[in-house]
C-alpha atoms as a PDB file:
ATOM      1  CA  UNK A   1     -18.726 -19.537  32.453  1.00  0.00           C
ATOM      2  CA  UNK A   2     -20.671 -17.740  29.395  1.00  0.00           C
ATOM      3  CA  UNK A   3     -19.328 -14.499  30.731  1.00  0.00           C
ATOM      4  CA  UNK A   4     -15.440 -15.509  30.834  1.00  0.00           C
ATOM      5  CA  UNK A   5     -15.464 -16.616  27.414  1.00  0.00           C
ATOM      6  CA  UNK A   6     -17.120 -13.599  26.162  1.00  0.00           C
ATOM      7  CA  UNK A   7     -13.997 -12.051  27.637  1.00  0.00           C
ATOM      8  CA  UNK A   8     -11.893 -14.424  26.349  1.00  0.00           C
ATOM      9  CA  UNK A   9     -13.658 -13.262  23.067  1.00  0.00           C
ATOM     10  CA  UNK A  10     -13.228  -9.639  23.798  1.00  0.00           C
ATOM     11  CA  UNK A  11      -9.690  -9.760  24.465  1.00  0.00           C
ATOM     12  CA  UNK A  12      -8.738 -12.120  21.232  1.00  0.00           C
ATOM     13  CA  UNK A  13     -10.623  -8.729  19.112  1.00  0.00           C
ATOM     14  CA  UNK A  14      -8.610  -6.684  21.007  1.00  0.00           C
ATOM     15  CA  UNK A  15      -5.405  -8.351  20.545  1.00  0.00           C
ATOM     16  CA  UNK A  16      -6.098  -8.922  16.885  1.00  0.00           C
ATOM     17  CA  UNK A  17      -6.813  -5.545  15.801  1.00  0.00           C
ATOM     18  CA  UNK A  18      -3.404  -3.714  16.999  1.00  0.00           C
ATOM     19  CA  UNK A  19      -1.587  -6.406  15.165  1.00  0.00           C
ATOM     20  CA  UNK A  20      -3.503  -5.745  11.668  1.00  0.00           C
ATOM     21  CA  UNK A  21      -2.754  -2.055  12.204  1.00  0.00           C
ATOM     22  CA  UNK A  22       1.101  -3.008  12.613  1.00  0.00           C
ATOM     23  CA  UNK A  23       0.936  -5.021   9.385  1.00  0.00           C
ATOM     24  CA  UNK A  24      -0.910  -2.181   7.793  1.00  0.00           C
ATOM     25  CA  UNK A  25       2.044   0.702   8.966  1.00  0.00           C
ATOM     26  CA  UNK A  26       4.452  -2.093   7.813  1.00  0.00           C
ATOM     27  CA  UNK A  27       2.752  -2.073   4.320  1.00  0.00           C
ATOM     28  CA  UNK A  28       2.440   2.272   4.322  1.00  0.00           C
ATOM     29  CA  UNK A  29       6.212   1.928   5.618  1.00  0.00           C
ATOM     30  CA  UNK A  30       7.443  -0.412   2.450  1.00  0.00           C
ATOM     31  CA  UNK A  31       5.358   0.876   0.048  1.00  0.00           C
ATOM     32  CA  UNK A  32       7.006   4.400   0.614  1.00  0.00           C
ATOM     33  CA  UNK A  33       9.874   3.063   0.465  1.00  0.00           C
ATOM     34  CA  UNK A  34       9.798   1.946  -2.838  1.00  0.00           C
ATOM     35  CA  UNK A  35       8.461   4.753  -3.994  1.00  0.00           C
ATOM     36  CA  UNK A  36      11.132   6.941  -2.451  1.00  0.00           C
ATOM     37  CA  UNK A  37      14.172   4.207  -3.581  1.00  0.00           C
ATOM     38  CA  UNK A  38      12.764   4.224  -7.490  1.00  0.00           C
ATOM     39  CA  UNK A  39      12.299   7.922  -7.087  1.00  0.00           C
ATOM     40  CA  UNK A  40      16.326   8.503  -6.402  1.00  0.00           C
ATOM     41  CA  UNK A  41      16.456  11.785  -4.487  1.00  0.00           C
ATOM     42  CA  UNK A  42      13.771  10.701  -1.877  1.00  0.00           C
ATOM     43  CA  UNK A  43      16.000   7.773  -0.304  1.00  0.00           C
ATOM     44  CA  UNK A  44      17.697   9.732   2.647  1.00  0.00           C
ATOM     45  CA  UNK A  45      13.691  10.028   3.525  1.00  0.00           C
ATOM     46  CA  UNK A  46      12.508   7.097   3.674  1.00  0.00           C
ATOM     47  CA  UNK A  47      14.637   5.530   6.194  1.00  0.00           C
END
């Protein structure tokens, strides 16, 4: 029993952590963005 939560456990941190890198790409991805878009030249880039 204590061992199949700890991998219960293990798989909810594993789970987790790809999804906080997605959000973080998400947040590089927009934040370049709107750098290229107010930048004017850049916006053929950034898509």
């Amino acid at each position: 029993m204590e061992q199949c939560r700890a991998d219960l456990i293990r798989l909810g941190k594993l789970n987790k952590k790809p999804e906080k890198r997605k959000v973080n790409t998400v947040l590089k991805e927009t934040a370049l963005f709107s750098l290229y878009a107010s930048d004017g030249s850049g916006i053929s880039r950034s898509f």
